[in-house]
Protein backbone atom coordinates (compact mmCIF):
# COMPACT_ATOMS: atom_id res chain seq x y z
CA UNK A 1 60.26 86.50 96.67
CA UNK A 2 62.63 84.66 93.72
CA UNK A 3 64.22 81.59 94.88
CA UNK A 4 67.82 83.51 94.36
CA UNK A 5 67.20 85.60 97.20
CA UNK A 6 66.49 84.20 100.97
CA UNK A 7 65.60 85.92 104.37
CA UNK A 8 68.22 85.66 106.89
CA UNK A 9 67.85 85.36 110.47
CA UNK A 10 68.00 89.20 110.68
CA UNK A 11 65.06 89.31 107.89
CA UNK A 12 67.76 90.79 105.55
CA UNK A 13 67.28 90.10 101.77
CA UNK A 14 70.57 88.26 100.47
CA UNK A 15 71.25 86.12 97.34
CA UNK A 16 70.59 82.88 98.08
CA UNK A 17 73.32 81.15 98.05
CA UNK A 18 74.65 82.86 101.45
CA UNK A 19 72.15 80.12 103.02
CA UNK A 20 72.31 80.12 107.13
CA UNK A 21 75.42 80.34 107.35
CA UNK A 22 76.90 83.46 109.85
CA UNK A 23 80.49 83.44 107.85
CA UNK A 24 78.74 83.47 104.46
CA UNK A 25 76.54 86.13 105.55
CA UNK A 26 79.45 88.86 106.76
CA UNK A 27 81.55 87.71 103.64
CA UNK A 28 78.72 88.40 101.33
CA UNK A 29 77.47 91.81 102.68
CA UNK A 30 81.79 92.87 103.78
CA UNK A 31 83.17 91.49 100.82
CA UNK A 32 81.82 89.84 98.19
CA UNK A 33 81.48 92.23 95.02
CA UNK A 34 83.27 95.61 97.31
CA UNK A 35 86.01 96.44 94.73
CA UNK A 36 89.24 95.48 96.22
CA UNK A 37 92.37 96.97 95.13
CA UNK A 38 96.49 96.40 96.06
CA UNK A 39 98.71 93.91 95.11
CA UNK A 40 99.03 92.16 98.20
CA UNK A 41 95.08 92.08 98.55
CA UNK A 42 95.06 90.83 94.70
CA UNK A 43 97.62 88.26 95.16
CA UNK A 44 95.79 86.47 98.63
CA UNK A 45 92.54 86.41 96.25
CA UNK A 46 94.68 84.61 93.50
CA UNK A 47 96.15 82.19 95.71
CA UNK A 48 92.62 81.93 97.92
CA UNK A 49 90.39 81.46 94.33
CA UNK A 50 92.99 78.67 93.26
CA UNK A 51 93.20 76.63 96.58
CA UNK A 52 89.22 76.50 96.06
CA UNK A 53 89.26 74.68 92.37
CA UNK A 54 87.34 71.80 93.02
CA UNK A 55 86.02 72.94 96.21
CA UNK A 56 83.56 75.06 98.23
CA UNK A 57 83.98 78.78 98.89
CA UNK A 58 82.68 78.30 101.95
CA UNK A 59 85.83 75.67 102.91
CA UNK A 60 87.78 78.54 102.12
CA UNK A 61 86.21 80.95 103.91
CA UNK A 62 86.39 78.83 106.68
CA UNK A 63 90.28 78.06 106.74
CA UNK A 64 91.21 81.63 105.81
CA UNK A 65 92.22 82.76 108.95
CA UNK A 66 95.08 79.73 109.01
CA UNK A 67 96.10 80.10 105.29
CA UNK A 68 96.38 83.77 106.03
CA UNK A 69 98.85 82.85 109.37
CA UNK A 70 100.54 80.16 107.51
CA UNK A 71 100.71 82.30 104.48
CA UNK A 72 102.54 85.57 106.10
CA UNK A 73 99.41 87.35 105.67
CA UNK A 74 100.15 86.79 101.69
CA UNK A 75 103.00 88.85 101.77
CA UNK A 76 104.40 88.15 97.87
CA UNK A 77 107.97 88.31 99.40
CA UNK A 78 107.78 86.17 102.37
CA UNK A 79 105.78 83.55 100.24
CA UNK A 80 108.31 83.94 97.80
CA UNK A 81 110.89 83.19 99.91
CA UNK A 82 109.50 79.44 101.08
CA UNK A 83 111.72 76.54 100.43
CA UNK A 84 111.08 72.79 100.05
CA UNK A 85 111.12 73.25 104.24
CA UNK A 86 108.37 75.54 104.07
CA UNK A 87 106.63 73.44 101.34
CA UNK A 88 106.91 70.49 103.69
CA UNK A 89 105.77 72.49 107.04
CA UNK A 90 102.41 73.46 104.89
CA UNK A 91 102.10 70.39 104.02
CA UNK A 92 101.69 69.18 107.57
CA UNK A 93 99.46 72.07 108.29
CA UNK A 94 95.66 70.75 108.96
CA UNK A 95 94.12 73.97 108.77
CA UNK A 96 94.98 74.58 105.37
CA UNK A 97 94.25 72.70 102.11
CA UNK A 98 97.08 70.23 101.78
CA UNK A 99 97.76 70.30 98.05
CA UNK A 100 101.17 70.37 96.77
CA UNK A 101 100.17 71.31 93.06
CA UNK A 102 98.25 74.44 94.54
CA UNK A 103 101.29 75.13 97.53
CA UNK A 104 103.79 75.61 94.82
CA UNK A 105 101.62 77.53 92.57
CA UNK A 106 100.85 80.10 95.35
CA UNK A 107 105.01 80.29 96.24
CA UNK A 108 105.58 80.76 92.12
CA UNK A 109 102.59 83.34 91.84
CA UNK A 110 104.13 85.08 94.72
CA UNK A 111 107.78 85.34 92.94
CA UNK A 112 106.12 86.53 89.95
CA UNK A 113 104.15 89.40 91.57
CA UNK A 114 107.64 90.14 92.92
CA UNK A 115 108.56 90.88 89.32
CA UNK A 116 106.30 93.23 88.61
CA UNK A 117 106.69 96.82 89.69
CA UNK A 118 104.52 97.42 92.74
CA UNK A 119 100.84 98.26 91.90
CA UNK A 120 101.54 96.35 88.63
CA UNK A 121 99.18 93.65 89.69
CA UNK A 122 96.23 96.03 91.05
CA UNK A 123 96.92 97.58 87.17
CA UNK A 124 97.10 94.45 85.33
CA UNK A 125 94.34 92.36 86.74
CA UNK A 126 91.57 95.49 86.92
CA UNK A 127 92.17 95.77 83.25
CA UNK A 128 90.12 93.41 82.50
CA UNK A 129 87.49 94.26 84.25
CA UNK A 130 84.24 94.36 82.14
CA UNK A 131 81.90 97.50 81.87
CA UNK A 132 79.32 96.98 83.86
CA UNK A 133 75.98 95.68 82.86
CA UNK A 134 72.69 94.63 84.15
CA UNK A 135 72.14 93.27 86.83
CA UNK A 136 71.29 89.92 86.61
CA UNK A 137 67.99 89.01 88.18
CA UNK A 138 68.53 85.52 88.76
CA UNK A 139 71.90 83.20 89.19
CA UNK A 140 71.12 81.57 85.81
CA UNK A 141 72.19 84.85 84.02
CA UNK A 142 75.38 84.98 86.25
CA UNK A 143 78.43 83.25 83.92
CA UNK A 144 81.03 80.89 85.07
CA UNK A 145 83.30 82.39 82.44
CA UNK A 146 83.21 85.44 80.61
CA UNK A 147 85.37 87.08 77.99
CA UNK A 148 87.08 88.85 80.20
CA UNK A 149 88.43 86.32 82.69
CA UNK A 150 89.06 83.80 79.44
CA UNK A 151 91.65 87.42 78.83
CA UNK A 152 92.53 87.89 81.90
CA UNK A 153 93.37 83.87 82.53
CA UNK A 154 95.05 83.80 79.58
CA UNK A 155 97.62 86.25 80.14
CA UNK A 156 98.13 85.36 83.45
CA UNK A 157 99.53 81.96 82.25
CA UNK A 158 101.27 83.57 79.85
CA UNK A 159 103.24 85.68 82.44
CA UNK A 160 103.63 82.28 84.26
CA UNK A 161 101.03 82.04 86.67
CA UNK A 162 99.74 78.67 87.72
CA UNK A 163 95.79 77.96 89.07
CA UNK A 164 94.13 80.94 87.23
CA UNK A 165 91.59 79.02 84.78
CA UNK A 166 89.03 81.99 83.05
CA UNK A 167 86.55 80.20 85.94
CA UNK A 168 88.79 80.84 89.06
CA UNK A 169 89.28 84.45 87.40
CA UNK A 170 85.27 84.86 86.77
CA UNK A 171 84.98 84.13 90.78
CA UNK A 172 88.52 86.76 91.70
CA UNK A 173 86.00 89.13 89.36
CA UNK A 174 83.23 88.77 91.48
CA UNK A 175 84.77 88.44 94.67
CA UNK A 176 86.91 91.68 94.07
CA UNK A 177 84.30 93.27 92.55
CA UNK A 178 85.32 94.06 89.43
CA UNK A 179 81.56 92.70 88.25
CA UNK A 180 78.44 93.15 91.09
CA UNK A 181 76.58 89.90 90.61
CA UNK A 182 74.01 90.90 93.26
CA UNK A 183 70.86 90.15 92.17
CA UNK A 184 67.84 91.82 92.05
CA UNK A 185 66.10 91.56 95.25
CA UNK A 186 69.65 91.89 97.58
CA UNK A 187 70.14 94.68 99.34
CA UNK A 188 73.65 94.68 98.45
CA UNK A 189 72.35 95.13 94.88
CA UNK A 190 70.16 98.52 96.19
């Protein structure tokens, strides 16, 4: 067996990098790569993928269930509405990342999907996804970066958005599926 897939407990093939742990495992085989669609969906992945920069997924993962409470769910309105109170109360929040950079960048993201017609953001951000390709049969022929989420980064900045580097977007990609970087061996990738 390559060393880029691993036996779990359950003697399931997965990539390797799902390790041991239980929460990796569900995300991985629920989530990771399903193509995920809706602006509301789209816009907790943005805010999710950016809170990680210079972090673990799995630190993510693992405080999702608080962001999403403290967060309204990621409801671009509600999040839009927060005020320097709000901005304050999240900062206090243990469960979360504390990071005011990223808090305010999540609050601005949300006004902007707010400008956008709804299902503008589904549109816009699965318009970059690439055609797909092989599939890769080791993690050294997955990317950090492609050409697409160097696009799709760029004009996201250029509409305003803040915490969407082409590497955050290569990881949104993956996560919502808009590329399958299961690798050979997975049996997500059967």
């Amino acid at each position: 067996m390559s060393l880029d897939i691993r036996l779990g407990p359950d003697d399931v093939a997965r990539c390797a990098w799902v390790g041991d742990d239980a929460e990796y495992r569900r995300y991985h085989d629920e989530e990771w790569g399903m193509p995920l669609h809706g602006d509301r969906e789209l816009f907790e992945k943005m805010a999710l993928e950016g809170f990680q920069a210079g972090l673990s997924w799995i630190t993510i993962l693992r405080k999702r269930p608080r962001f999403r409470e403290v967060f309204a769910g990621f409801d671009p309105a509600t999040v839009a509405a927060y005020d320097e109170t709000d901005v304050e109360r999240l900062m206090a929040h243990a469960g979360i990342i504390r990071n005011r950079a990223k808090i305010l960048a999540t609050i601005s993201n949300a006004q902007l999907v707010l400008e956008m017609p709804t299902g503008e953001l589904d549109e816009f951000m699965w318009s970059f996804a690439p055609a797909p390709r092989a599939r890769p049969s080791s993690f050294a022929e997955v990317p950090a970066v492609t050409l697409e989420s160097e696009a799709m980064s760029k004009a996201l900045r250029k509409r305003g958005f803040r915490f969407v580097g082409s590497t955050t977007m290569y990881a949104l990609m993956q996560s919502a599926g808009m590329v399958d970087d299961h690798v050979h061996g997975c049996w997500r990738a059967a």
